[in-house]
PDB file of N, CA and C in Angstrom:
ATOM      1  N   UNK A   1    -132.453-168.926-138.660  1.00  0.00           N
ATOM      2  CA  UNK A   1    -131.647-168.137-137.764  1.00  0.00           C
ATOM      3  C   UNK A   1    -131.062-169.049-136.697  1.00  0.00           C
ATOM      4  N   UNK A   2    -129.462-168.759-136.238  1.00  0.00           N
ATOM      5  CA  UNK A   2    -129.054-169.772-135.735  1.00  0.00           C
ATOM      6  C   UNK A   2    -129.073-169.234-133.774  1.00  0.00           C
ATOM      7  N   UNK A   3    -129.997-169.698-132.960  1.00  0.00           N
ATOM      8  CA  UNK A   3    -129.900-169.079-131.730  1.00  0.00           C
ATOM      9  C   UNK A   3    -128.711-169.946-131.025  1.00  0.00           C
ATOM     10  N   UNK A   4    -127.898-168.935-130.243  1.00  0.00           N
ATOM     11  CA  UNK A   4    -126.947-169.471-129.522  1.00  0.00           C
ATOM     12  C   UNK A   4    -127.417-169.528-128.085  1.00  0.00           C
ATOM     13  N   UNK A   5    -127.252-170.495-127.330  1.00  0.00           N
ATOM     14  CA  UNK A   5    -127.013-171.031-125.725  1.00  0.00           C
ATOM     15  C   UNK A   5    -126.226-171.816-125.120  1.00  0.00           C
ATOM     16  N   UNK A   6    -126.020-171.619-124.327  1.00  0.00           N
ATOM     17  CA  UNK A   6    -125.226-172.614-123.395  1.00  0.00           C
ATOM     18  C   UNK A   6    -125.605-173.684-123.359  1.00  0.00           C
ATOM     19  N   UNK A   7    -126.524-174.563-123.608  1.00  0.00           N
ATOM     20  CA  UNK A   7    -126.724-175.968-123.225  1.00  0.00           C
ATOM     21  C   UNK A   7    -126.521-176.677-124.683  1.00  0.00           C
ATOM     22  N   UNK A   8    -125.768-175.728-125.860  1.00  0.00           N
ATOM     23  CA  UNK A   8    -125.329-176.257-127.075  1.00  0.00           C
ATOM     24  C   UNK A   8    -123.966-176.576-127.284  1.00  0.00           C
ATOM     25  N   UNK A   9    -123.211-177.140-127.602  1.00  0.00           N
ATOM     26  CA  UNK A   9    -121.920-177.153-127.953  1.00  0.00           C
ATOM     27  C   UNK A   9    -122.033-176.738-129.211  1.00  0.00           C
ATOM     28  N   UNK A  10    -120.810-175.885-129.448  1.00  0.00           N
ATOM     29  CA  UNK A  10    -120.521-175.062-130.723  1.00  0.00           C
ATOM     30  C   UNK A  10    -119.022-175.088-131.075  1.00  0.00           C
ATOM     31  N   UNK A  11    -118.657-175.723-132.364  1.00  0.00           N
ATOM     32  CA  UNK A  11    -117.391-176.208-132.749  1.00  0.00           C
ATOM     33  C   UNK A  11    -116.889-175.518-134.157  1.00  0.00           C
ATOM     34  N   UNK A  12    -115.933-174.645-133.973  1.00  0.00           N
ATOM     35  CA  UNK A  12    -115.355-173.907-135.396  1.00  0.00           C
ATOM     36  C   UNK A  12    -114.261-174.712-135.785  1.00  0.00           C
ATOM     37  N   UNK A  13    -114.393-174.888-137.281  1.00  0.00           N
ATOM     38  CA  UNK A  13    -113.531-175.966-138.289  1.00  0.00           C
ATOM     39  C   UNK A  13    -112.582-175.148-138.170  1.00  0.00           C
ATOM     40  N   UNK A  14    -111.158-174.584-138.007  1.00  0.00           N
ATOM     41  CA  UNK A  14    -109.754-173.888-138.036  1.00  0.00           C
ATOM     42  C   UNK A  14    -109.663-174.316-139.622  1.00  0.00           C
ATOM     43  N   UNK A  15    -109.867-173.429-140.435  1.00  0.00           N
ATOM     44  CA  UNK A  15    -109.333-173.381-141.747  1.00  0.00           C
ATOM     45  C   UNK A  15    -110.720-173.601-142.742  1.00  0.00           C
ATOM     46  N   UNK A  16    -109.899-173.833-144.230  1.00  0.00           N
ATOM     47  CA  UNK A  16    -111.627-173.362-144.743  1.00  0.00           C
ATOM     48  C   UNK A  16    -111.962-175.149-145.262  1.00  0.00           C
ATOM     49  N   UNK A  17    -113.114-174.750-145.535  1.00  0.00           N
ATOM     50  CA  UNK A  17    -113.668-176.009-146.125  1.00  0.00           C
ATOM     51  C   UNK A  17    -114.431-175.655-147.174  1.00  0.00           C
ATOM     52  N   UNK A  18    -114.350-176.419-147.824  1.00  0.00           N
ATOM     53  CA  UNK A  18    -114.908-176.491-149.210  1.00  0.00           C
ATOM     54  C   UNK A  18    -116.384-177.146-148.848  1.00  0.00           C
ATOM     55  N   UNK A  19    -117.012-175.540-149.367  1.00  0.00           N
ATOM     56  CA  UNK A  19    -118.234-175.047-149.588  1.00  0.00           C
ATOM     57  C   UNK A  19    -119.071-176.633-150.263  1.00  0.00           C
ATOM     58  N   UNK A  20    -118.479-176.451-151.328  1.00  0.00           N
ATOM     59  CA  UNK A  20    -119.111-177.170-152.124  1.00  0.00           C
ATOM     60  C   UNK A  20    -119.629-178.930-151.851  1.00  0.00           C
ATOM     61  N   UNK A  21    -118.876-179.387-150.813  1.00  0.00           N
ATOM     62  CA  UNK A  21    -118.839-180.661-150.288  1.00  0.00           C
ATOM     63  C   UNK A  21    -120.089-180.511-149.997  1.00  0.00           C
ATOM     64  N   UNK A  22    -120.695-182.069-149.781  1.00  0.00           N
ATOM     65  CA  UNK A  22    -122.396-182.246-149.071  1.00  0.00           C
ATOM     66  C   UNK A  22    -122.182-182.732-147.846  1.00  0.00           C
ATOM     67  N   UNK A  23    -123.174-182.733-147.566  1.00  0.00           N
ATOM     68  CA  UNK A  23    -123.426-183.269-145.759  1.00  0.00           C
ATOM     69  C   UNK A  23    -122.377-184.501-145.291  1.00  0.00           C
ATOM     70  N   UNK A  24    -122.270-185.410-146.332  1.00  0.00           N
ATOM     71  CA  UNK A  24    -121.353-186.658-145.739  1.00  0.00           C
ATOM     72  C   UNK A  24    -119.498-186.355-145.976  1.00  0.00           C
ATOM     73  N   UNK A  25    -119.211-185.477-146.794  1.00  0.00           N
ATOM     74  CA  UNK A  25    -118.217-185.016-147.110  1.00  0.00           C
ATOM     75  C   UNK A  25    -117.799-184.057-145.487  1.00  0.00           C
ATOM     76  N   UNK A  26    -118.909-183.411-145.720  1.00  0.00           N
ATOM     77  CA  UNK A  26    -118.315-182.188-144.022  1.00  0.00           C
ATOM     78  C   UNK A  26    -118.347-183.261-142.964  1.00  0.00           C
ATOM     79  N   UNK A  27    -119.392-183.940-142.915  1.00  0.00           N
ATOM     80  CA  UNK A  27    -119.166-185.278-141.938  1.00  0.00           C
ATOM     81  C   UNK A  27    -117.719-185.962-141.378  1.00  0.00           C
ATOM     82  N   UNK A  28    -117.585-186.092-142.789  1.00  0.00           N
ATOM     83  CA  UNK A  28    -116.191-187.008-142.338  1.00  0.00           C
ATOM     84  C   UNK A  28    -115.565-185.871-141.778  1.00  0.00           C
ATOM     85  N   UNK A  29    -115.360-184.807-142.452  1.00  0.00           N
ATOM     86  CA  UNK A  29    -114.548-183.723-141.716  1.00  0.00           C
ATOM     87  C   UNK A  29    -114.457-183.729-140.211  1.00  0.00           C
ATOM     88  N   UNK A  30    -115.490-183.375-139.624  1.00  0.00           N
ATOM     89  CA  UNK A  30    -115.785-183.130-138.448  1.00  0.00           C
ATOM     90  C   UNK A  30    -115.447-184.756-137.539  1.00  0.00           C
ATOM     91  N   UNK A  31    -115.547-185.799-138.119  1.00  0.00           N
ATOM     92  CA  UNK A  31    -115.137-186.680-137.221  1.00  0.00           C
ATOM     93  C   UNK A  31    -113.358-187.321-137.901  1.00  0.00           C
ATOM     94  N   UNK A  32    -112.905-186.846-138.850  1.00  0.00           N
ATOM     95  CA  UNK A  32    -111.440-187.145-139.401  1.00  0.00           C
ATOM     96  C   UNK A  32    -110.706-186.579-138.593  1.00  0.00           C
ATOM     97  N   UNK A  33    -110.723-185.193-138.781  1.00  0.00           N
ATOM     98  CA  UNK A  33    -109.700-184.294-138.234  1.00  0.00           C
ATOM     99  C   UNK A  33    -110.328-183.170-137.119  1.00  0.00           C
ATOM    100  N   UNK A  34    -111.092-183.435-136.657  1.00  0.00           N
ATOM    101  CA  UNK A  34    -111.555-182.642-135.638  1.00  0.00           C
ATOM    102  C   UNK A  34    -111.895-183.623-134.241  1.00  0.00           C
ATOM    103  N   UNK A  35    -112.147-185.158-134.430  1.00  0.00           N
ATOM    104  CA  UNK A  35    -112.379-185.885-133.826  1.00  0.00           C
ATOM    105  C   UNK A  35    -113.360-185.677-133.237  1.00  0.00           C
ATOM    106  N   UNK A  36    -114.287-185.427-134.156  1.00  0.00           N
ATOM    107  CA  UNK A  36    -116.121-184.783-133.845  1.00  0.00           C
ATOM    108  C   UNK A  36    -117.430-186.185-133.660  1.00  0.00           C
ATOM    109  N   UNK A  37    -117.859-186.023-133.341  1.00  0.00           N
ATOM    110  CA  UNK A  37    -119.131-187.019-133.156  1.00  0.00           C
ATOM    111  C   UNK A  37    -120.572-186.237-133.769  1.00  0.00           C
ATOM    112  N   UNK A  38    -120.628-186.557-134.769  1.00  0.00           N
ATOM    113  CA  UNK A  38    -122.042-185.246-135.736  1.00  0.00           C
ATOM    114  C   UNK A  38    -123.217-185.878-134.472  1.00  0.00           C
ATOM    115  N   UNK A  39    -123.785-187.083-134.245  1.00  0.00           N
ATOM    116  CA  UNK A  39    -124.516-187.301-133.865  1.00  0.00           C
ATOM    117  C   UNK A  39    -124.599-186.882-132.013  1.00  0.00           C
ATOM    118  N   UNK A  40    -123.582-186.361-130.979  1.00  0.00           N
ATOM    119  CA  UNK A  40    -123.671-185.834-130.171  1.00  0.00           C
ATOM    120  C   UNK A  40    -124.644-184.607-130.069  1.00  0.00           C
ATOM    121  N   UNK A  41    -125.191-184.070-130.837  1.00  0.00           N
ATOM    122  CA  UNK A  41    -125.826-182.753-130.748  1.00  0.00           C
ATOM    123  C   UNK A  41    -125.032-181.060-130.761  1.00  0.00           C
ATOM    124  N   UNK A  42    -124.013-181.430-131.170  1.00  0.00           N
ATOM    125  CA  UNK A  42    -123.156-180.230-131.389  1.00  0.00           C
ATOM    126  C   UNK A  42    -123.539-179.406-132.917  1.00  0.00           C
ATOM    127  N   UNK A  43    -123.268-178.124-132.964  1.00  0.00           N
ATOM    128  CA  UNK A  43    -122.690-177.560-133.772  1.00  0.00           C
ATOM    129  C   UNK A  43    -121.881-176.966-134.821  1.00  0.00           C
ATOM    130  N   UNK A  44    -121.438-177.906-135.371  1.00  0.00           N
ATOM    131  CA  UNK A  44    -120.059-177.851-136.347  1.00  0.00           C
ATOM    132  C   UNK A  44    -120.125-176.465-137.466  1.00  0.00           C
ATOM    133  N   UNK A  45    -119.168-175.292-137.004  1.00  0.00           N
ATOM    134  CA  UNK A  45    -119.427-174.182-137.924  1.00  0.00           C
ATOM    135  C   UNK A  45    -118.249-174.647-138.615  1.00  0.00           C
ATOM    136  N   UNK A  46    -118.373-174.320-140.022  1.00  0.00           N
ATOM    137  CA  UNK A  46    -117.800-174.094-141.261  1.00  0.00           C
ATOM    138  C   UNK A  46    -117.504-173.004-142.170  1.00  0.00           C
ATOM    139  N   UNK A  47    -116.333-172.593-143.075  1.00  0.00           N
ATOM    140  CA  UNK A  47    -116.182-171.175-143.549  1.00  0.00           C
ATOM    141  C   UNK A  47    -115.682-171.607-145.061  1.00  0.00           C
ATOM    142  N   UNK A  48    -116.020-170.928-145.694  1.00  0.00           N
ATOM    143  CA  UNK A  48    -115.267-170.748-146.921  1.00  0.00           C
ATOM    144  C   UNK A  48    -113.509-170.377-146.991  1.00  0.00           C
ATOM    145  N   UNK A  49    -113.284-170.521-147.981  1.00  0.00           N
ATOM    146  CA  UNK A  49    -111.836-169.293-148.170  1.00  0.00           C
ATOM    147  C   UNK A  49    -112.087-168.189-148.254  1.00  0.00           C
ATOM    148  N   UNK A  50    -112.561-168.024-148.790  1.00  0.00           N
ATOM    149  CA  UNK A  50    -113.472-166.256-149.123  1.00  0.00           C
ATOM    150  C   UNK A  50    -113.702-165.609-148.077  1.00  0.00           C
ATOM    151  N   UNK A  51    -114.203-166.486-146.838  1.00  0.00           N
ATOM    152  CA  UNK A  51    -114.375-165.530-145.765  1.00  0.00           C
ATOM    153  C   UNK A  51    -113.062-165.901-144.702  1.00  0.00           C
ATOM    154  N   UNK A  52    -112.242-167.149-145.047  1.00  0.00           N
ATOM    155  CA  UNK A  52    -111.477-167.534-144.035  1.00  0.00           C
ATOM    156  C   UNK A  52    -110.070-166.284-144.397  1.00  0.00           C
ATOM    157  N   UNK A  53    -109.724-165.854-145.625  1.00  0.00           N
ATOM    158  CA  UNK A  53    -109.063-164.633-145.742  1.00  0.00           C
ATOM    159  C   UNK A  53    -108.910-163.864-144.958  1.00  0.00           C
ATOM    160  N   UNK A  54    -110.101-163.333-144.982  1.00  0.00           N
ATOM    161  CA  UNK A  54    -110.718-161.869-144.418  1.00  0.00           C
ATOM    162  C   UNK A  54    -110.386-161.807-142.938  1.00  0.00           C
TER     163      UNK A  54
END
């Protein structure tokens, strides 16, 4: 269960990502085109198409 607080940073990917990628694949994501740092302690949420539709 994911608890939310303020002393977390929490970052939504704008568009979908492929599910299927592994940890180093979303990685690059988050520091390619989001200009993310995984190792800061943030949050990086991710969506399917399936739900990015909807």
């Amino acid at each position: 269960m994911l608890h939310l607080n303020s002393a977390t940073a929490y970052y939504w990917c704008n568009g979908a990502a492929d599910m299927r990628k592994g940890f180093h694949a979303l990685c690059g994501i988050v520091q390619q085109h989001m200009q993310g740092n995984i190792l800061q302690g943030g949050v990086y949420i991710f969506v399917n198409c399936k739900r990015w539709a909807n």
